[in-house]
N, C-alpha and C. Protein backbone atom coordinates (compact mmCIF):
# COMPACT_ATOMS: atom_id res chain seq x y z
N UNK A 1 90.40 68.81 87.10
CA UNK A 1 90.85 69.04 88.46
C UNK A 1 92.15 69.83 88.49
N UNK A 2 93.16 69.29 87.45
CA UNK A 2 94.50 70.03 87.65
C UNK A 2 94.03 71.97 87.07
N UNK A 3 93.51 72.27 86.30
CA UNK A 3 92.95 73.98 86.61
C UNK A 3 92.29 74.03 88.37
N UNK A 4 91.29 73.82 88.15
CA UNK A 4 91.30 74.17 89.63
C UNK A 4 92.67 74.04 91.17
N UNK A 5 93.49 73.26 90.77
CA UNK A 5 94.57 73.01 91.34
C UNK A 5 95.27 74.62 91.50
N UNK A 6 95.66 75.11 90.09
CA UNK A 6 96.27 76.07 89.51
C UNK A 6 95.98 77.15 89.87
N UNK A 7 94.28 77.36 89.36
CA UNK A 7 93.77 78.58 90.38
C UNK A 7 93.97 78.69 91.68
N UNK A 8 94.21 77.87 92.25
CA UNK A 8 94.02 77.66 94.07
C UNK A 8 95.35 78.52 94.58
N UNK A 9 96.69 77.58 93.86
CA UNK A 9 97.96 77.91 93.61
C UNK A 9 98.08 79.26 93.04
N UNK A 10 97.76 79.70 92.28
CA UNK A 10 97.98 81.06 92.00
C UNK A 10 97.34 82.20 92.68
N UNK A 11 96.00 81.40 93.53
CA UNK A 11 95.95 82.53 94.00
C UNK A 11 96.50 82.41 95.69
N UNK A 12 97.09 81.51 96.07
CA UNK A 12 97.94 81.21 97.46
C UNK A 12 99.22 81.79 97.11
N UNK A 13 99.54 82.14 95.88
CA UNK A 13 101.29 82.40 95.92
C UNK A 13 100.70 83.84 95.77
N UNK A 14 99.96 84.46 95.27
CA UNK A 14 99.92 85.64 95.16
C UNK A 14 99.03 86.51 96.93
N UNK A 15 98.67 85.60 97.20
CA UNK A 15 98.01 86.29 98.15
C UNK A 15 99.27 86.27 99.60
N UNK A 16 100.25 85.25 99.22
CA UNK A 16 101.36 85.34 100.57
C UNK A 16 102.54 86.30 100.16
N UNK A 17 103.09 86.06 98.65
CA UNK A 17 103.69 87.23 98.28
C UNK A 17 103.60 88.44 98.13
N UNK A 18 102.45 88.82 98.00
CA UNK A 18 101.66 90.42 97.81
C UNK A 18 101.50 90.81 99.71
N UNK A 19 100.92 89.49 100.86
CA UNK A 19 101.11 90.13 102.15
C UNK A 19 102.52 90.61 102.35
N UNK A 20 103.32 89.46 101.84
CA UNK A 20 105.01 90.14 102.55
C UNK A 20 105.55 90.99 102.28
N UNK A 21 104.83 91.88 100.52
CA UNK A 21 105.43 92.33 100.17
C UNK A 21 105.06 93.97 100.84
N UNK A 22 103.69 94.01 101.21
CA UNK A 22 102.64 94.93 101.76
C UNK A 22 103.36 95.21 103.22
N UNK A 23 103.87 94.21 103.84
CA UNK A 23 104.01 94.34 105.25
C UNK A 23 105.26 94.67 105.44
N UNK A 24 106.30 94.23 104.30
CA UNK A 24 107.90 94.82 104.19
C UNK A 24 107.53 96.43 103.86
N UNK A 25 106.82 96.79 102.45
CA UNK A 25 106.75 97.99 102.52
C UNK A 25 106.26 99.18 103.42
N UNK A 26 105.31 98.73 104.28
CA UNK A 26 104.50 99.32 105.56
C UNK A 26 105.41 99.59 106.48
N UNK A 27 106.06 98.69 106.72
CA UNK A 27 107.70 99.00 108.10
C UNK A 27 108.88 99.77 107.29
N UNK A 28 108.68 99.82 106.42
CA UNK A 28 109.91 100.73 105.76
C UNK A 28 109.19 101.89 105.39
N UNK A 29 107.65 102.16 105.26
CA UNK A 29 107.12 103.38 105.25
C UNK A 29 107.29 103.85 107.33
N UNK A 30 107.07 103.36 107.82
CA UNK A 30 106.61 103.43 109.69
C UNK A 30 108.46 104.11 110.24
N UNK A 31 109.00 103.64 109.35
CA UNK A 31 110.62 103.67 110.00
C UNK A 31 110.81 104.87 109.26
N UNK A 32 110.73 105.13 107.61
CA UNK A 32 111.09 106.40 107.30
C UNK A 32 110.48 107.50 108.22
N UNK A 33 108.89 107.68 108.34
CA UNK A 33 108.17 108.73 108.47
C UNK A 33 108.68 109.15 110.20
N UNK A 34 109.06 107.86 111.07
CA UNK A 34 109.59 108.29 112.14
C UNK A 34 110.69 109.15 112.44
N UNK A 35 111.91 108.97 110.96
CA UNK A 35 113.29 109.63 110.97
C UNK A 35 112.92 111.30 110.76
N UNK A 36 111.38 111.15 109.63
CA UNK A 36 111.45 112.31 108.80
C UNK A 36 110.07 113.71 109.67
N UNK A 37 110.06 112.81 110.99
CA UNK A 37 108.95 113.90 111.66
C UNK A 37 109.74 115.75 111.90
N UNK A 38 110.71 115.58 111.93
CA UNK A 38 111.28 116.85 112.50
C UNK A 38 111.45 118.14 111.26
N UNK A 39 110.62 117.79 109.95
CA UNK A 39 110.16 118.66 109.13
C UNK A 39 108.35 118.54 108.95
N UNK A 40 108.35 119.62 109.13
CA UNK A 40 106.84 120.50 109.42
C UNK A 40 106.44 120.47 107.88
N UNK A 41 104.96 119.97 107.40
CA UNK A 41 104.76 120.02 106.49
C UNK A 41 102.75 120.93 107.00
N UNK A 42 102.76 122.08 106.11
CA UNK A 42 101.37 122.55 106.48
C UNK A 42 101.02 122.53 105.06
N UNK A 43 99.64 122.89 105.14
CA UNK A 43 98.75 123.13 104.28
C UNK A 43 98.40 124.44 103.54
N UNK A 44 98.49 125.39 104.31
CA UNK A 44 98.23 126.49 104.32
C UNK A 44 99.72 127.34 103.72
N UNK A 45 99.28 128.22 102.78
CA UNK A 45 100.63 129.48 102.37
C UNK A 45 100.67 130.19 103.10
N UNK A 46 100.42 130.81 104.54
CA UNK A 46 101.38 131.26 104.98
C UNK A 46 102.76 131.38 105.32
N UNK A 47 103.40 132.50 105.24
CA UNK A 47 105.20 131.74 105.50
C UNK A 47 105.45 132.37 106.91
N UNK A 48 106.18 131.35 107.93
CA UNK A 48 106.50 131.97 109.54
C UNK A 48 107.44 132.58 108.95
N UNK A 49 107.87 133.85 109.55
CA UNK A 49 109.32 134.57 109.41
C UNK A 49 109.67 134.88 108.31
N UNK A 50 108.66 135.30 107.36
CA UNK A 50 108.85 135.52 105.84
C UNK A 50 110.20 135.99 105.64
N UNK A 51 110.98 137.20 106.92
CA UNK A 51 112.22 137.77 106.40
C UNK A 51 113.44 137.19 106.92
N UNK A 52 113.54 135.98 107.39
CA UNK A 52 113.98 134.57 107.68
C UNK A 52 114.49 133.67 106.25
N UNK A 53 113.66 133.94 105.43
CA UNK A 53 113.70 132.96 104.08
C UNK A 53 114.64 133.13 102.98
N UNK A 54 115.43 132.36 102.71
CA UNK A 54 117.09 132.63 101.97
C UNK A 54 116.59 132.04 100.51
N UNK A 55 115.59 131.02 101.15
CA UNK A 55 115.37 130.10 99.49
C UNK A 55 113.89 128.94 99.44
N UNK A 56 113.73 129.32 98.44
CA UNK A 56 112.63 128.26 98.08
C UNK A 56 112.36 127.29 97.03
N UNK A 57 112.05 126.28 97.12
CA UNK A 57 111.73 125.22 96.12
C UNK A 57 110.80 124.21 96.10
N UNK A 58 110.48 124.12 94.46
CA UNK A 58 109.17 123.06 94.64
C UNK A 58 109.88 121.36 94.86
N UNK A 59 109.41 121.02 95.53
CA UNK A 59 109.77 119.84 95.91
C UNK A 59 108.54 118.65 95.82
N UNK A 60 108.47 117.18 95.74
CA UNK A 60 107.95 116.74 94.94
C UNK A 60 107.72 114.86 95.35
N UNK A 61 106.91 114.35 95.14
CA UNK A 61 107.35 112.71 95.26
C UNK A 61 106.26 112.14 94.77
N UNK A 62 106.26 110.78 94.15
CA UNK A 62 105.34 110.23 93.12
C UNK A 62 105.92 109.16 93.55
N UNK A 63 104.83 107.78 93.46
CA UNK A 63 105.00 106.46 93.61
C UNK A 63 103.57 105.89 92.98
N UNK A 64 104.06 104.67 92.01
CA UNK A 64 102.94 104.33 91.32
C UNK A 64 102.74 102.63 92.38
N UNK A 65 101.42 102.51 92.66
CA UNK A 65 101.65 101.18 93.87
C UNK A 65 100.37 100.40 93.17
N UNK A 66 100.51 98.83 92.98
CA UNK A 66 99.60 98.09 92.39
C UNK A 66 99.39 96.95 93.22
N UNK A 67 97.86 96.14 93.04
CA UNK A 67 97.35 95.44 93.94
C UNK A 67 98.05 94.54 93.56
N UNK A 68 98.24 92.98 94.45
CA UNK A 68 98.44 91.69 94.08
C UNK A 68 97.29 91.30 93.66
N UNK A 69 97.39 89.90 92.74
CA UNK A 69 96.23 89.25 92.00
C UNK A 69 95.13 89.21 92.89
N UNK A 70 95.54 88.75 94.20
CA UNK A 70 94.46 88.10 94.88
C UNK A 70 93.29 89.33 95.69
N UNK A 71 93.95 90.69 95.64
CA UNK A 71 93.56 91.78 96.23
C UNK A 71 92.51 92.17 95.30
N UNK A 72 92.63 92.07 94.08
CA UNK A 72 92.18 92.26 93.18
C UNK A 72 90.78 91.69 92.65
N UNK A 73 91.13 90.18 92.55
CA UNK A 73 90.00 89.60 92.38
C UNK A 73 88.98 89.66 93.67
N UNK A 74 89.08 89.90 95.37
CA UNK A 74 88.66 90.09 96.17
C UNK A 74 88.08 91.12 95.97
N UNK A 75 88.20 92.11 95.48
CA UNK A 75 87.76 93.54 95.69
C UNK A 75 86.52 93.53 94.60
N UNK A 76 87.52 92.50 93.33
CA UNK A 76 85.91 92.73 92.33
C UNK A 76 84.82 92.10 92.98
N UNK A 77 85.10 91.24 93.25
CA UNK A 77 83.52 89.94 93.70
C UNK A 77 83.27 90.58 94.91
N UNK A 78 83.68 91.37 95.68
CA UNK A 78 82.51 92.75 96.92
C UNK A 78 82.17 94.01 95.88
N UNK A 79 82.91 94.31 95.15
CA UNK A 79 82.29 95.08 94.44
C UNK A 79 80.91 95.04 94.06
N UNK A 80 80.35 93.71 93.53
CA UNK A 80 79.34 93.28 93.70
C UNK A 80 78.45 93.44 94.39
N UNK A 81 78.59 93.43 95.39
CA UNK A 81 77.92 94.18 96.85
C UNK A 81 77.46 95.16 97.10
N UNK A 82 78.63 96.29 96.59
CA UNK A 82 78.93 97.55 97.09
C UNK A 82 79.72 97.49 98.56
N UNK A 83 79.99 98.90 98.73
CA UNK A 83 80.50 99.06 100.62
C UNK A 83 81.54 99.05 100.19
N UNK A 84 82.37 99.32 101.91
CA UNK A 84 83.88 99.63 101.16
C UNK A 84 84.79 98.56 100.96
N UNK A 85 85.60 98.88 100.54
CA UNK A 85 86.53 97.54 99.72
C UNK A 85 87.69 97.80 100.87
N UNK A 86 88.23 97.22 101.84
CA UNK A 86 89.32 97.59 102.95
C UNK A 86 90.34 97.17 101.73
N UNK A 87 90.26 96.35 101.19
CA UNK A 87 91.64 95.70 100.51
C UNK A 87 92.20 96.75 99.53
N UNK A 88 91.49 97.50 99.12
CA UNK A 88 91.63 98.41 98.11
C UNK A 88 92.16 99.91 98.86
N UNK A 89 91.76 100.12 100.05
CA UNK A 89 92.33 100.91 100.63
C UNK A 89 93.69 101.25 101.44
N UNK A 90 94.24 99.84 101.66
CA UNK A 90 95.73 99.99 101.81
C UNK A 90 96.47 100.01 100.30
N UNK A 91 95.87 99.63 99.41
CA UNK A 91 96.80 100.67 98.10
C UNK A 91 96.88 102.14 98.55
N UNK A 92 96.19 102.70 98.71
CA UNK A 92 95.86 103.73 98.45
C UNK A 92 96.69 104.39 99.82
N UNK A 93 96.57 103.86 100.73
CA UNK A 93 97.28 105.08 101.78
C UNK A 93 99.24 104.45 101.52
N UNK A 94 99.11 102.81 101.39
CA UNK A 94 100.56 102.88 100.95
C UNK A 94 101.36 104.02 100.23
N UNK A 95 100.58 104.11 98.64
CA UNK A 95 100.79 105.28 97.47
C UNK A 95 100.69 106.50 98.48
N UNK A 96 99.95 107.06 99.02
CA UNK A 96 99.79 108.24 99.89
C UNK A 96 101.23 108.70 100.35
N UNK A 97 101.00 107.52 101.63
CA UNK A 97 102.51 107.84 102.60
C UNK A 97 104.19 107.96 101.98
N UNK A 98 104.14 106.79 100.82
CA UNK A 98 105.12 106.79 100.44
C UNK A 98 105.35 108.20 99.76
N UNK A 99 104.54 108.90 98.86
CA UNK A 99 104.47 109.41 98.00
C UNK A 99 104.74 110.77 98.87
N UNK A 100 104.64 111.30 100.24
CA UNK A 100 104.66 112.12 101.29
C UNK A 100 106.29 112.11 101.72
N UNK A 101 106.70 110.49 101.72
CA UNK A 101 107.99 110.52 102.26
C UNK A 101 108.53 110.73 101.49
N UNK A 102 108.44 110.54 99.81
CA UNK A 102 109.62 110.79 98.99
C UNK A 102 109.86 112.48 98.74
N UNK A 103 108.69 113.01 99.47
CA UNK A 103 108.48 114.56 99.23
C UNK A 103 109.31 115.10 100.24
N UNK A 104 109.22 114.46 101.41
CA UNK A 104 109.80 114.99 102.55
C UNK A 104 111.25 114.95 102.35
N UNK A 105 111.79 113.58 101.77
CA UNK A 105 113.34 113.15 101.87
C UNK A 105 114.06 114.44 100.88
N UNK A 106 113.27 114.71 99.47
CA UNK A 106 113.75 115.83 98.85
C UNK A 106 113.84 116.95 99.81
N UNK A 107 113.11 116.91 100.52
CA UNK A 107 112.93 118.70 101.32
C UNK A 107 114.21 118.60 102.56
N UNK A 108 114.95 117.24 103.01
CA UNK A 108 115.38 116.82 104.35
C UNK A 108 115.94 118.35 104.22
N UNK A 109 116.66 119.19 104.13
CA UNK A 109 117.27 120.31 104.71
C UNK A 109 116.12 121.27 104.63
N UNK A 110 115.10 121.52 104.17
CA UNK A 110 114.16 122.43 104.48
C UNK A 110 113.86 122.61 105.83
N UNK A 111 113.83 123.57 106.42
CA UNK A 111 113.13 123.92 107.44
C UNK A 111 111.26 123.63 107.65
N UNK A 112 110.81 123.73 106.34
CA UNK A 112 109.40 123.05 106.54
C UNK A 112 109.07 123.52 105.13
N UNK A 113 107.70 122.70 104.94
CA UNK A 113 107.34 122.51 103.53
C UNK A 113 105.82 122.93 104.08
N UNK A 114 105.47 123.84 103.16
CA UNK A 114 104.52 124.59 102.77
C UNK A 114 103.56 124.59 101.97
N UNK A 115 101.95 124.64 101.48
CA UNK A 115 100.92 124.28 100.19
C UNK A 115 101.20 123.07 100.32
N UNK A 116 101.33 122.29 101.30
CA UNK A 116 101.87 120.49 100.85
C UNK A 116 100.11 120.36 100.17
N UNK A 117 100.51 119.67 98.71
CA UNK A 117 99.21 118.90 98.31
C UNK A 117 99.07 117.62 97.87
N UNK A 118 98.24 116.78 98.15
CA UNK A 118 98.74 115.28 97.53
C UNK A 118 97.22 114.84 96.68
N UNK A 119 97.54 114.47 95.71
CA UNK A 119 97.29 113.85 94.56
C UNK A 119 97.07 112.66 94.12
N UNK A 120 95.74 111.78 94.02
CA UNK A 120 95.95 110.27 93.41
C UNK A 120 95.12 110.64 92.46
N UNK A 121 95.57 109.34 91.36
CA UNK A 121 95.10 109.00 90.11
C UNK A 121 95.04 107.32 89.81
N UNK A 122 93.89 106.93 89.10
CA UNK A 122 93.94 105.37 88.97
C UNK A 122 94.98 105.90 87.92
N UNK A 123 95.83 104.70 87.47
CA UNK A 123 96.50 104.61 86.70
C UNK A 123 96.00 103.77 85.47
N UNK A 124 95.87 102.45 85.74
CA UNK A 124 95.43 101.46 85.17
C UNK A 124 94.02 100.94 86.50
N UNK A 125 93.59 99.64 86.20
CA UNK A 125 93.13 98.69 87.14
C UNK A 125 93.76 98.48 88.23
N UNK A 126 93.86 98.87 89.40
CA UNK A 126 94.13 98.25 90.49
C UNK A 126 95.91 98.92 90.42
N UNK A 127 96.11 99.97 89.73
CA UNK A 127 97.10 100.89 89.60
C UNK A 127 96.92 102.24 90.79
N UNK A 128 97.69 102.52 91.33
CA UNK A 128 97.40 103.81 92.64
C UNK A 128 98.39 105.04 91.99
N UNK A 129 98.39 106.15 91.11
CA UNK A 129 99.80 106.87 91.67
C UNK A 129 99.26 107.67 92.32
N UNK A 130 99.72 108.32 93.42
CA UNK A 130 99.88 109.12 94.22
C UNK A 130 101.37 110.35 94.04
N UNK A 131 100.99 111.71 93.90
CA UNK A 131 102.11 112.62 93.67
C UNK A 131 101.27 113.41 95.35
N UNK A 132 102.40 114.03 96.05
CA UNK A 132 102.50 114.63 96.56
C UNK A 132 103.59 115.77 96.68
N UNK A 133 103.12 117.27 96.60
CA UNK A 133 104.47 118.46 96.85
C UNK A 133 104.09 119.60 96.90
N UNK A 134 104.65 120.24 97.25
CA UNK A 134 104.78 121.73 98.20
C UNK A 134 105.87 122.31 97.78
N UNK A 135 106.09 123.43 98.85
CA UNK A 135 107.04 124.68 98.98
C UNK A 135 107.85 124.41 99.79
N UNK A 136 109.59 124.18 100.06
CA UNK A 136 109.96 123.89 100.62
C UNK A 136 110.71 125.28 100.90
N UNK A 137 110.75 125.44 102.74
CA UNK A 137 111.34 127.11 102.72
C UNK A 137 112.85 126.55 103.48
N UNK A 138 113.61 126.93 102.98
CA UNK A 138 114.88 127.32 103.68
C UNK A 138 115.49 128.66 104.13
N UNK A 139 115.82 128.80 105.66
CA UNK A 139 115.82 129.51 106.27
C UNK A 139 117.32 130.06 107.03
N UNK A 140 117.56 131.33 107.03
CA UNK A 140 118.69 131.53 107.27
C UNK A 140 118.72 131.33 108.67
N UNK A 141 119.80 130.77 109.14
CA UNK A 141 120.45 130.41 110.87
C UNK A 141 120.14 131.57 111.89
């Protein structure tokens, strides 16, 4: 009985620590991306005002983001199933966004960032990195 106790427990501490830790990081992704809207990030290489442009640089952001235990073992036993795994998908846009904002915060004096491309890779099991980066143009006044 005391294993089954243990399992229960390990997976209640991991499944309340991994929410708080998910829901602290989510409001500190929601609060950056609000400060950091007033740089333009496109897709496309075109440059506005090509003879405007004083300087350019590659600019850049990477964040490696991993499931809690309990996300984990949830995702394997539907795996089973098939269909989509929701639990497995807030890794993945966490790693995303963050990985967008740390691109943006490098660029904060850019006038806008350009070729933005973003990038995931499993890392390990239940490992996310996400790189995202572009062209950052700075522009004369």
């Amino acid at each position: 009985m005391s294993n089954l106790t243990l399992i229960i427990l390990v997976f209640s501490v991991s499944y309340f620590i991994g929410t708080f830790i998910e829901k602290k990081h989510y409001r500190s992704i929601r609060e950056r991306e609000a400060r950091m809207l007033t740089i333009p990030m496109l897709n496309h290489s075109i440059v506005p005002e090509p003879e405007r442009v004083i300087h350019t640089e590659l600019v850049s952001g990477s964040v490696v983001i991993a499931a809690d235990y309990f996300k984990q073992t949830l995702a394997g036993l539907w795996s089973l199933f098939g269909g989509n795994i929701a639990v497995a998908e807030s890794v993945v846009d966490r790693a995303r966004r963050e990985a967008v904002l740390r691109m943006r915060e490098q660029a904060q004096d850019a006038k806008m960032v350009i070729q933005m491309r973003i990038q995931t890779t499993e890392v390990s099991a239940w490992q996310v990195e996400a790189v995202a980066y572009g062209t950052a143009l700075y522009y004369r006044e």
